[in-house]
N, C-alpha and C. Protein backbone atom coordinates (compact mmCIF):
# COMPACT_ATOMS: atom_id res chain seq x y z
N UNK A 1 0.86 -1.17 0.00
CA UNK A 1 0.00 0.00 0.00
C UNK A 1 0.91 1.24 0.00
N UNK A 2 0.70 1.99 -0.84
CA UNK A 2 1.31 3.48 -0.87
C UNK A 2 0.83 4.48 -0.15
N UNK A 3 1.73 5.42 0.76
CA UNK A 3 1.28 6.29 1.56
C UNK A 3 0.62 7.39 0.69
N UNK A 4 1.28 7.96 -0.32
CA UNK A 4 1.01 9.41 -1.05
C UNK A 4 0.04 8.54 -2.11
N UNK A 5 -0.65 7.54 -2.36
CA UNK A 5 -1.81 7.05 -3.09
C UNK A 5 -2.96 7.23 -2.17
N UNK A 6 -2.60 6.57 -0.58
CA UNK A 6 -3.94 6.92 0.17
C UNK A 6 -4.31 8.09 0.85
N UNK A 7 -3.32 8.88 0.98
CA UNK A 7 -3.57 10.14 1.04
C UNK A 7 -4.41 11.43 -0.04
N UNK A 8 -3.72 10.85 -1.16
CA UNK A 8 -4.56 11.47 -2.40
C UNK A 8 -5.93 11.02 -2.08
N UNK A 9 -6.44 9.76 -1.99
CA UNK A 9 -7.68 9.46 -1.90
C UNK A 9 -8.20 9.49 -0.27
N UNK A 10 -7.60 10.09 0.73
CA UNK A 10 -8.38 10.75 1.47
C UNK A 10 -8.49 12.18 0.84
N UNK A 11 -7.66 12.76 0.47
CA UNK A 11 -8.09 14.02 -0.31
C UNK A 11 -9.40 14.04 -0.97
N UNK A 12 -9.28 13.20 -1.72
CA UNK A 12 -10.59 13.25 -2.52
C UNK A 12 -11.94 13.06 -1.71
N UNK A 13 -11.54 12.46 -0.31
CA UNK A 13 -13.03 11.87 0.14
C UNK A 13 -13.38 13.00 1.00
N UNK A 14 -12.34 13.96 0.94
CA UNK A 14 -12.39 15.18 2.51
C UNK A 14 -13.87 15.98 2.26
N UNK A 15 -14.02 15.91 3.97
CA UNK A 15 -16.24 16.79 3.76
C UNK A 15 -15.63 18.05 4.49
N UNK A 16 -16.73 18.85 4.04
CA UNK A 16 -16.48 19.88 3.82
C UNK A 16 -17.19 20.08 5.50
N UNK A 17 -16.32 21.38 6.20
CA UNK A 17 -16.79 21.25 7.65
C UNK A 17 -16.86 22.90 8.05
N UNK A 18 -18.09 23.65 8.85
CA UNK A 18 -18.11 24.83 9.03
C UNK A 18 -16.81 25.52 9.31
N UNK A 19 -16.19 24.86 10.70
CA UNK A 19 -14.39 25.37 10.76
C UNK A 19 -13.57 24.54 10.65
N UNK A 20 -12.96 24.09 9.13
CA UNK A 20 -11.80 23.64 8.52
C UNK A 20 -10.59 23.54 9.16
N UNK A 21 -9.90 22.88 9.89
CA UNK A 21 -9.15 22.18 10.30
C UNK A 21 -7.81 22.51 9.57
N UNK A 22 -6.24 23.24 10.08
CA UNK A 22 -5.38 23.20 9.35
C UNK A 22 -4.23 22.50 9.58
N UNK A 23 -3.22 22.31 8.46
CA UNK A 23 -2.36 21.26 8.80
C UNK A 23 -1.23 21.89 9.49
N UNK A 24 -0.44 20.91 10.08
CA UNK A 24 0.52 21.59 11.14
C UNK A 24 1.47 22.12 10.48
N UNK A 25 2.77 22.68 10.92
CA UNK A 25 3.48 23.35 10.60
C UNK A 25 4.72 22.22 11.08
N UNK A 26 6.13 22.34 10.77
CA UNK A 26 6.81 21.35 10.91
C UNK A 26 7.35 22.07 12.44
N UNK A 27 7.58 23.09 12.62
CA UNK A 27 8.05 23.56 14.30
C UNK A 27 6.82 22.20 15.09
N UNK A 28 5.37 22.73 14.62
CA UNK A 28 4.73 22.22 15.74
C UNK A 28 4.47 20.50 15.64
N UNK A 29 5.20 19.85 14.71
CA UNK A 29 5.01 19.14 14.51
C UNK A 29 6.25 18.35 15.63
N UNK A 30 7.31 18.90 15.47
CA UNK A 30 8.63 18.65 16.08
C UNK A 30 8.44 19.13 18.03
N UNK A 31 7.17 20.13 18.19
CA UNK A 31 7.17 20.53 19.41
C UNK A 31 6.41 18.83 20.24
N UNK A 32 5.29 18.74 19.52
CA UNK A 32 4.61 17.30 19.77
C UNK A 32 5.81 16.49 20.03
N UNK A 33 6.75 16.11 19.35
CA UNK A 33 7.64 15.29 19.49
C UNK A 33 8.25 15.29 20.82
N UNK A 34 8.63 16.55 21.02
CA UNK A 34 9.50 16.85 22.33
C UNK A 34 8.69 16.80 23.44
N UNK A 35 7.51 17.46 24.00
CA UNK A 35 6.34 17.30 24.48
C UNK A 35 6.11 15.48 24.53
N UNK A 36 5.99 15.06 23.84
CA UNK A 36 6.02 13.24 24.53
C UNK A 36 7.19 12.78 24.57
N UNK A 37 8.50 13.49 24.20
CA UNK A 37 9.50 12.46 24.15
C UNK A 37 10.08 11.45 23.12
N UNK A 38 9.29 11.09 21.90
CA UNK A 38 9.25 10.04 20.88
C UNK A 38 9.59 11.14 19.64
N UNK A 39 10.29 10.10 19.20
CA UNK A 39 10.24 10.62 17.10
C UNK A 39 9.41 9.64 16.53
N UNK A 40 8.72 10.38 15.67
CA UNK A 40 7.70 10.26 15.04
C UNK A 40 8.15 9.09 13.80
N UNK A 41 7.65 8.70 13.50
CA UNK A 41 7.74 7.61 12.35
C UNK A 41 8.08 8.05 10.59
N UNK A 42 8.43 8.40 10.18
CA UNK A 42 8.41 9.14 8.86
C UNK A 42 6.95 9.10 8.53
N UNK A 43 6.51 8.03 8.39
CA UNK A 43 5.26 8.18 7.47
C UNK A 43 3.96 8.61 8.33
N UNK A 44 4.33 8.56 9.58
CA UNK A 44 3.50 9.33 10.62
C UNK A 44 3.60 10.52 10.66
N UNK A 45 5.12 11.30 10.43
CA UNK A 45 5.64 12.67 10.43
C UNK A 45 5.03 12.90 8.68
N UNK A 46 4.76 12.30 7.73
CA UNK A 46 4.36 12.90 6.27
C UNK A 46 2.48 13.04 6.56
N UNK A 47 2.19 12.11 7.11
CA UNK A 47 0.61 12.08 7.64
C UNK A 47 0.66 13.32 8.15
N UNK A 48 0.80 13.84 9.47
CA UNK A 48 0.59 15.06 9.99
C UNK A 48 1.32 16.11 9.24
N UNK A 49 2.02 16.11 8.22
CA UNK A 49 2.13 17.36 7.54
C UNK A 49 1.09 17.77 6.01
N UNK A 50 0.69 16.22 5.99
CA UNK A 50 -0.03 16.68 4.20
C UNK A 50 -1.29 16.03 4.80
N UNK A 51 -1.71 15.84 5.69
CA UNK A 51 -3.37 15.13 5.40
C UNK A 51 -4.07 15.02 7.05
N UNK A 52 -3.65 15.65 7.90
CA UNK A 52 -3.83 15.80 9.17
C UNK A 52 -4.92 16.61 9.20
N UNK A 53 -5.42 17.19 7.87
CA UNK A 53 -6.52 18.46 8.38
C UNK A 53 -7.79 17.93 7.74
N UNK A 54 -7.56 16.45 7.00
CA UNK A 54 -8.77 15.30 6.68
C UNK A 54 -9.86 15.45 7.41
N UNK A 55 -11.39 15.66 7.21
CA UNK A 55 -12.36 15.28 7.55
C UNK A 55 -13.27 14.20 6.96
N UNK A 56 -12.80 12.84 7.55
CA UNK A 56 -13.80 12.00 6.47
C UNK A 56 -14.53 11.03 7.37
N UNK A 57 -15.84 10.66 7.41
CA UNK A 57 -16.48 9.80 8.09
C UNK A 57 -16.78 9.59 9.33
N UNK A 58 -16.43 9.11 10.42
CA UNK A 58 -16.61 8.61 11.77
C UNK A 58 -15.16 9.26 12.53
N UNK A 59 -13.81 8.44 11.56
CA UNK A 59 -12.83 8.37 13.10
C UNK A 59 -12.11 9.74 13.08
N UNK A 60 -11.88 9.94 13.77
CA UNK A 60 -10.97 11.36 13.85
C UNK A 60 -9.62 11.51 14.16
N UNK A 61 -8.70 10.99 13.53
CA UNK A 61 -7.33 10.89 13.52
C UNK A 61 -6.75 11.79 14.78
N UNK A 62 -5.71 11.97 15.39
CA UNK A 62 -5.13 12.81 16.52
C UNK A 62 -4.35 14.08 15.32
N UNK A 63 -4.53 14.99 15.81
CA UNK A 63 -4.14 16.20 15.25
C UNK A 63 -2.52 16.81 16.60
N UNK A 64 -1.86 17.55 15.68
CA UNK A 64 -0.86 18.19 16.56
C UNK A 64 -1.21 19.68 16.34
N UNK A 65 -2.07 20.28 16.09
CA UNK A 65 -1.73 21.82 15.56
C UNK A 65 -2.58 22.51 17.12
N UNK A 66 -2.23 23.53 17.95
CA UNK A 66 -2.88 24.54 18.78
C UNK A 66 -4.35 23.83 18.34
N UNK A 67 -4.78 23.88 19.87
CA UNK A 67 -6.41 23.75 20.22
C UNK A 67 -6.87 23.05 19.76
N UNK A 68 -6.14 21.75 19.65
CA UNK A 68 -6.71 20.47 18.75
C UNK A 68 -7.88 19.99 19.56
N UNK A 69 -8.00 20.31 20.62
CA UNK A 69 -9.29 19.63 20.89
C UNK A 69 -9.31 18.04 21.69
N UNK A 70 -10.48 17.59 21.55
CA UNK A 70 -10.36 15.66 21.66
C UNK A 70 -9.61 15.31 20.95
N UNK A 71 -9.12 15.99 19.99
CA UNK A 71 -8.06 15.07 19.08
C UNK A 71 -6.99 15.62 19.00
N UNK A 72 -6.64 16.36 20.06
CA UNK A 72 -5.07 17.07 20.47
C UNK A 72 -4.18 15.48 21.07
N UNK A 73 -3.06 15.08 20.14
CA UNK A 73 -2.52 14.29 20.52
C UNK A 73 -2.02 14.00 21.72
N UNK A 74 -1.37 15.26 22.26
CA UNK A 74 -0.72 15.20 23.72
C UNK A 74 -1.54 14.66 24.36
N UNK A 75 -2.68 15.06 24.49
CA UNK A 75 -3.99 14.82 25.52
C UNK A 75 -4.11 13.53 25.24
N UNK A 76 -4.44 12.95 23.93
CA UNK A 76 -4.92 11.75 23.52
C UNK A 76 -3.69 10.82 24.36
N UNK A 77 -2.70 10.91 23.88
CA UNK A 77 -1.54 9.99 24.64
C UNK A 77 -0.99 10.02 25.71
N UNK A 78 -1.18 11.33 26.71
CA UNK A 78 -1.45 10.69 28.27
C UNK A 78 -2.48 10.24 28.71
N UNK A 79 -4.09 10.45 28.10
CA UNK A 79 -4.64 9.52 28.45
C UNK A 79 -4.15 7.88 28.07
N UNK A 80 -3.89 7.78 26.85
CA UNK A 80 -3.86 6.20 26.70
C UNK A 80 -2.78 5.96 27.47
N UNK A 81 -1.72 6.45 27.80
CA UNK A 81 -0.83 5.99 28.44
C UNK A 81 -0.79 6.10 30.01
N UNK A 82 -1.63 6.80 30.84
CA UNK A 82 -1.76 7.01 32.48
C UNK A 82 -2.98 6.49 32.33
N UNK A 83 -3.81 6.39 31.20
CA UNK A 83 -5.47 5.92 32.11
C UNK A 83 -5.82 4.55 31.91
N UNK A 84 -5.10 4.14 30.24
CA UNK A 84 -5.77 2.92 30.00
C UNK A 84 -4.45 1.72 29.96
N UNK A 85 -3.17 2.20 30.10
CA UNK A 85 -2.27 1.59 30.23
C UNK A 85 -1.52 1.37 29.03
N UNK A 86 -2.13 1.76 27.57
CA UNK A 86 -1.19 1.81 26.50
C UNK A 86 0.46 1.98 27.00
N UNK A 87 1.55 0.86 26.13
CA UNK A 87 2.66 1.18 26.58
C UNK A 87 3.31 2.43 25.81
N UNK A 88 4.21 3.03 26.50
CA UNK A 88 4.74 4.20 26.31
C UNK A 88 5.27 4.39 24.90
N UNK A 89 5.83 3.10 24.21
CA UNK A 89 6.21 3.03 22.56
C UNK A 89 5.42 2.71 21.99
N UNK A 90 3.97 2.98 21.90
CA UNK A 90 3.09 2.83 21.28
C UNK A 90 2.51 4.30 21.54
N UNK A 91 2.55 4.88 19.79
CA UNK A 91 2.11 6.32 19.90
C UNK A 91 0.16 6.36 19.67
N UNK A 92 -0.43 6.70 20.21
CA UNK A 92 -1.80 6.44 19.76
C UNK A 92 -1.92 7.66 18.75
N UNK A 93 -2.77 7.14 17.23
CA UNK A 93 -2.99 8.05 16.17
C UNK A 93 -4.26 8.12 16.53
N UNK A 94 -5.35 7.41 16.69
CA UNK A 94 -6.47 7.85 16.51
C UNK A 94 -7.28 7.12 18.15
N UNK A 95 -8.03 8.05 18.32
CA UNK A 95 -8.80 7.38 20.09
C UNK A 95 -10.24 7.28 19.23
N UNK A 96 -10.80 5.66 19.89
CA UNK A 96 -12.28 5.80 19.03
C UNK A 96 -13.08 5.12 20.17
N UNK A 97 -13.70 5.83 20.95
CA UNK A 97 -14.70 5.45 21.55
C UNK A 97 -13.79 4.82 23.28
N UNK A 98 -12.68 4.67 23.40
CA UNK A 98 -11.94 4.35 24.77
C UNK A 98 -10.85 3.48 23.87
N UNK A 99 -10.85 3.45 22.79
CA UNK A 99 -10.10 2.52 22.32
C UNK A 99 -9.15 3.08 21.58
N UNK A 100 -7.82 2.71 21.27
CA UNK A 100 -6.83 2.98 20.35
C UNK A 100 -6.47 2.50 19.23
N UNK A 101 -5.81 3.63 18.12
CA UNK A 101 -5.23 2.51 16.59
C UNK A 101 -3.91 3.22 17.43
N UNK A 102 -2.51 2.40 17.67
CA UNK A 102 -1.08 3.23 17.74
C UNK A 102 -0.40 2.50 17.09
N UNK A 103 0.85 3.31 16.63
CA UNK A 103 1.78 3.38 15.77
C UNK A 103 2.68 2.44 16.72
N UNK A 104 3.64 1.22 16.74
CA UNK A 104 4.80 1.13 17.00
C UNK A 104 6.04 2.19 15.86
N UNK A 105 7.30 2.01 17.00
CA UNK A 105 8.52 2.02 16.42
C UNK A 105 8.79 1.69 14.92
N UNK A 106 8.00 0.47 14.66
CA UNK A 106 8.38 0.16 12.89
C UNK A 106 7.69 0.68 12.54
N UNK A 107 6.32 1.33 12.81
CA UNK A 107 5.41 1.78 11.67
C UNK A 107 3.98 1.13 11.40
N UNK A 108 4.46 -0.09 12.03
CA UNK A 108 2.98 -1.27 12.03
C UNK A 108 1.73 0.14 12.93
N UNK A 109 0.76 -0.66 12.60
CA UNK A 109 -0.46 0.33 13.25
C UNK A 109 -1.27 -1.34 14.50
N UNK A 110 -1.40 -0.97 15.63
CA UNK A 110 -1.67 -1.86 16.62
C UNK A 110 -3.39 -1.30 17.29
N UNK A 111 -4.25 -2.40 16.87
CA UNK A 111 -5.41 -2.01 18.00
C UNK A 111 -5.31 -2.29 18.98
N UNK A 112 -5.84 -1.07 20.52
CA UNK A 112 -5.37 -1.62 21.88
C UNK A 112 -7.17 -0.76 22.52
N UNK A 113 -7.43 -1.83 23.06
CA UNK A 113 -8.63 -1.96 23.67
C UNK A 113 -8.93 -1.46 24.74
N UNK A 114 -9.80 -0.78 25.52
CA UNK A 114 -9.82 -0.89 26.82
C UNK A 114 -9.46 -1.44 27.53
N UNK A 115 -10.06 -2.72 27.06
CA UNK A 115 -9.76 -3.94 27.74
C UNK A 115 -8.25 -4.37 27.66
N UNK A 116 -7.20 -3.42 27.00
CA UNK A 116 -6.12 -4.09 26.95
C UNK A 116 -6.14 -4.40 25.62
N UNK A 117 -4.49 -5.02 25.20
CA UNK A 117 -4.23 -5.50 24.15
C UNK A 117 -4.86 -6.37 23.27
N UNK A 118 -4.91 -6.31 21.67
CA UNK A 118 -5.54 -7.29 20.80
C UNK A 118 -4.59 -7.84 19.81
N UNK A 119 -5.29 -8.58 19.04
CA UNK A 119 -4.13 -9.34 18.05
C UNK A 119 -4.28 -8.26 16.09
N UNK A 120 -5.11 -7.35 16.51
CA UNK A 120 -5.68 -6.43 15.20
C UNK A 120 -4.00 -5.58 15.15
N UNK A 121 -3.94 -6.05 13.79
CA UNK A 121 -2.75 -5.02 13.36
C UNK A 121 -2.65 -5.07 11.75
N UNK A 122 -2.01 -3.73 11.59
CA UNK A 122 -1.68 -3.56 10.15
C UNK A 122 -0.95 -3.46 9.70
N UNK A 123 0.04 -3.58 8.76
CA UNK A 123 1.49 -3.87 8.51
C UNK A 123 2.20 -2.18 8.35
N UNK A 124 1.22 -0.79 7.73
CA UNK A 124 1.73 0.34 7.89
C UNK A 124 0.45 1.05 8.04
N UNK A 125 1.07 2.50 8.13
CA UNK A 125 -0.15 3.60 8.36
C UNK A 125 -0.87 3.25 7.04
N UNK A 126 -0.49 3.47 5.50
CA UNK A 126 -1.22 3.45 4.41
C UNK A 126 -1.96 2.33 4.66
N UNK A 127 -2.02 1.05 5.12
CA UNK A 127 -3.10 -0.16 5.01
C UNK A 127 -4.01 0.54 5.92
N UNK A 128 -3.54 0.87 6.95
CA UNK A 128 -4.52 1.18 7.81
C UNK A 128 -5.78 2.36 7.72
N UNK A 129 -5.16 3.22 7.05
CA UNK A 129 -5.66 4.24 6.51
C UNK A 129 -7.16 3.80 5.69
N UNK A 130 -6.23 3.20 4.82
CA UNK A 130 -6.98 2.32 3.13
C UNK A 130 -8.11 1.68 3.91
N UNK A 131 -7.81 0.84 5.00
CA UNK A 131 -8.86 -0.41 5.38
C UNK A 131 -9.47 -0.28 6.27
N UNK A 132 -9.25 0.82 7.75
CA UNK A 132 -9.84 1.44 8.45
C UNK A 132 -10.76 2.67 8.69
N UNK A 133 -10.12 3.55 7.98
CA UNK A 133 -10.48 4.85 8.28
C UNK A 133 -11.31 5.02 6.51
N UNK A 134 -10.62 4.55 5.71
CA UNK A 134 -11.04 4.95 4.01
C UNK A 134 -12.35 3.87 3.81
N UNK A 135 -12.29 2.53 4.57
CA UNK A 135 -13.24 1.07 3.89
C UNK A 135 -14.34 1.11 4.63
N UNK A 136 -14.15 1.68 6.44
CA UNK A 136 -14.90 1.73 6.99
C UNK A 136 -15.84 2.78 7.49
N UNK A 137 -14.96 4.26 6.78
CA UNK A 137 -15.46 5.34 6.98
C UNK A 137 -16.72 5.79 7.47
């Protein structure tokens, strides 16, 4: 799966929303970083610079830009990590309902449950993208 193929086609699927959502800037992209401590994944760091300001369907990806909201990453990842026990190398991209999609170190995308860990995983962000967020929208 290609990252800059499923990105184009979240482009195409983006809804149109009263206040439009913008994409981060690379300072604030790098401040997130320092702020949790972790480097970002390349294709996690190309996600939040070209397609982070996506509105499509149900899930709502974690955003890094000022006043992100429920989907201000920082927020999103001390909760998963002080409330629900997500481990610390597991970055959470998207919170859906108490539940997590996070990024490991390689790039794989990991579902982690309330309930704790599952066996749901995807080999990169683009599958996950494509088969989660794009199939199930």
């Amino acid at each position: 799966m290609n990252l800059d193929h499923v990105i184009h086609e979240l482009r195409e699927l983006n809804e149109p929303v009263p206040k439009p959502m913008r994409l981060p800037t690379p300072d604030e992209v790098a401040r997130a970083q320092q702020q949790l401590g972790v480097i970002f994944h390349p294709d996690y760091r190309k996600y939040l610079l070209e397609a982070s300001d996506i509105v499509y369907g149900t899930l709502e990806p974690c955003t890094v830009t000022p006043d992100g909201g429920h989907t201000d990453l920082i927020a999103v990842a001390r909760d998963a990590w002080g409330t629900v026990g997500v481990p610390q190398d597991l970055i959470p991209i998207c919170e859906d309902n108490g539940d997590y999609y996070c990024m490991d170190t390689s790039g794989q995308i990991v579902f982690w449950s309330h309930n704790g860990s599952t066996d749901e995983k995807w080999p990169d962000l683009a599958t996950w993208i494509k088969q989660v967020w794009i199939e199930k929208g």
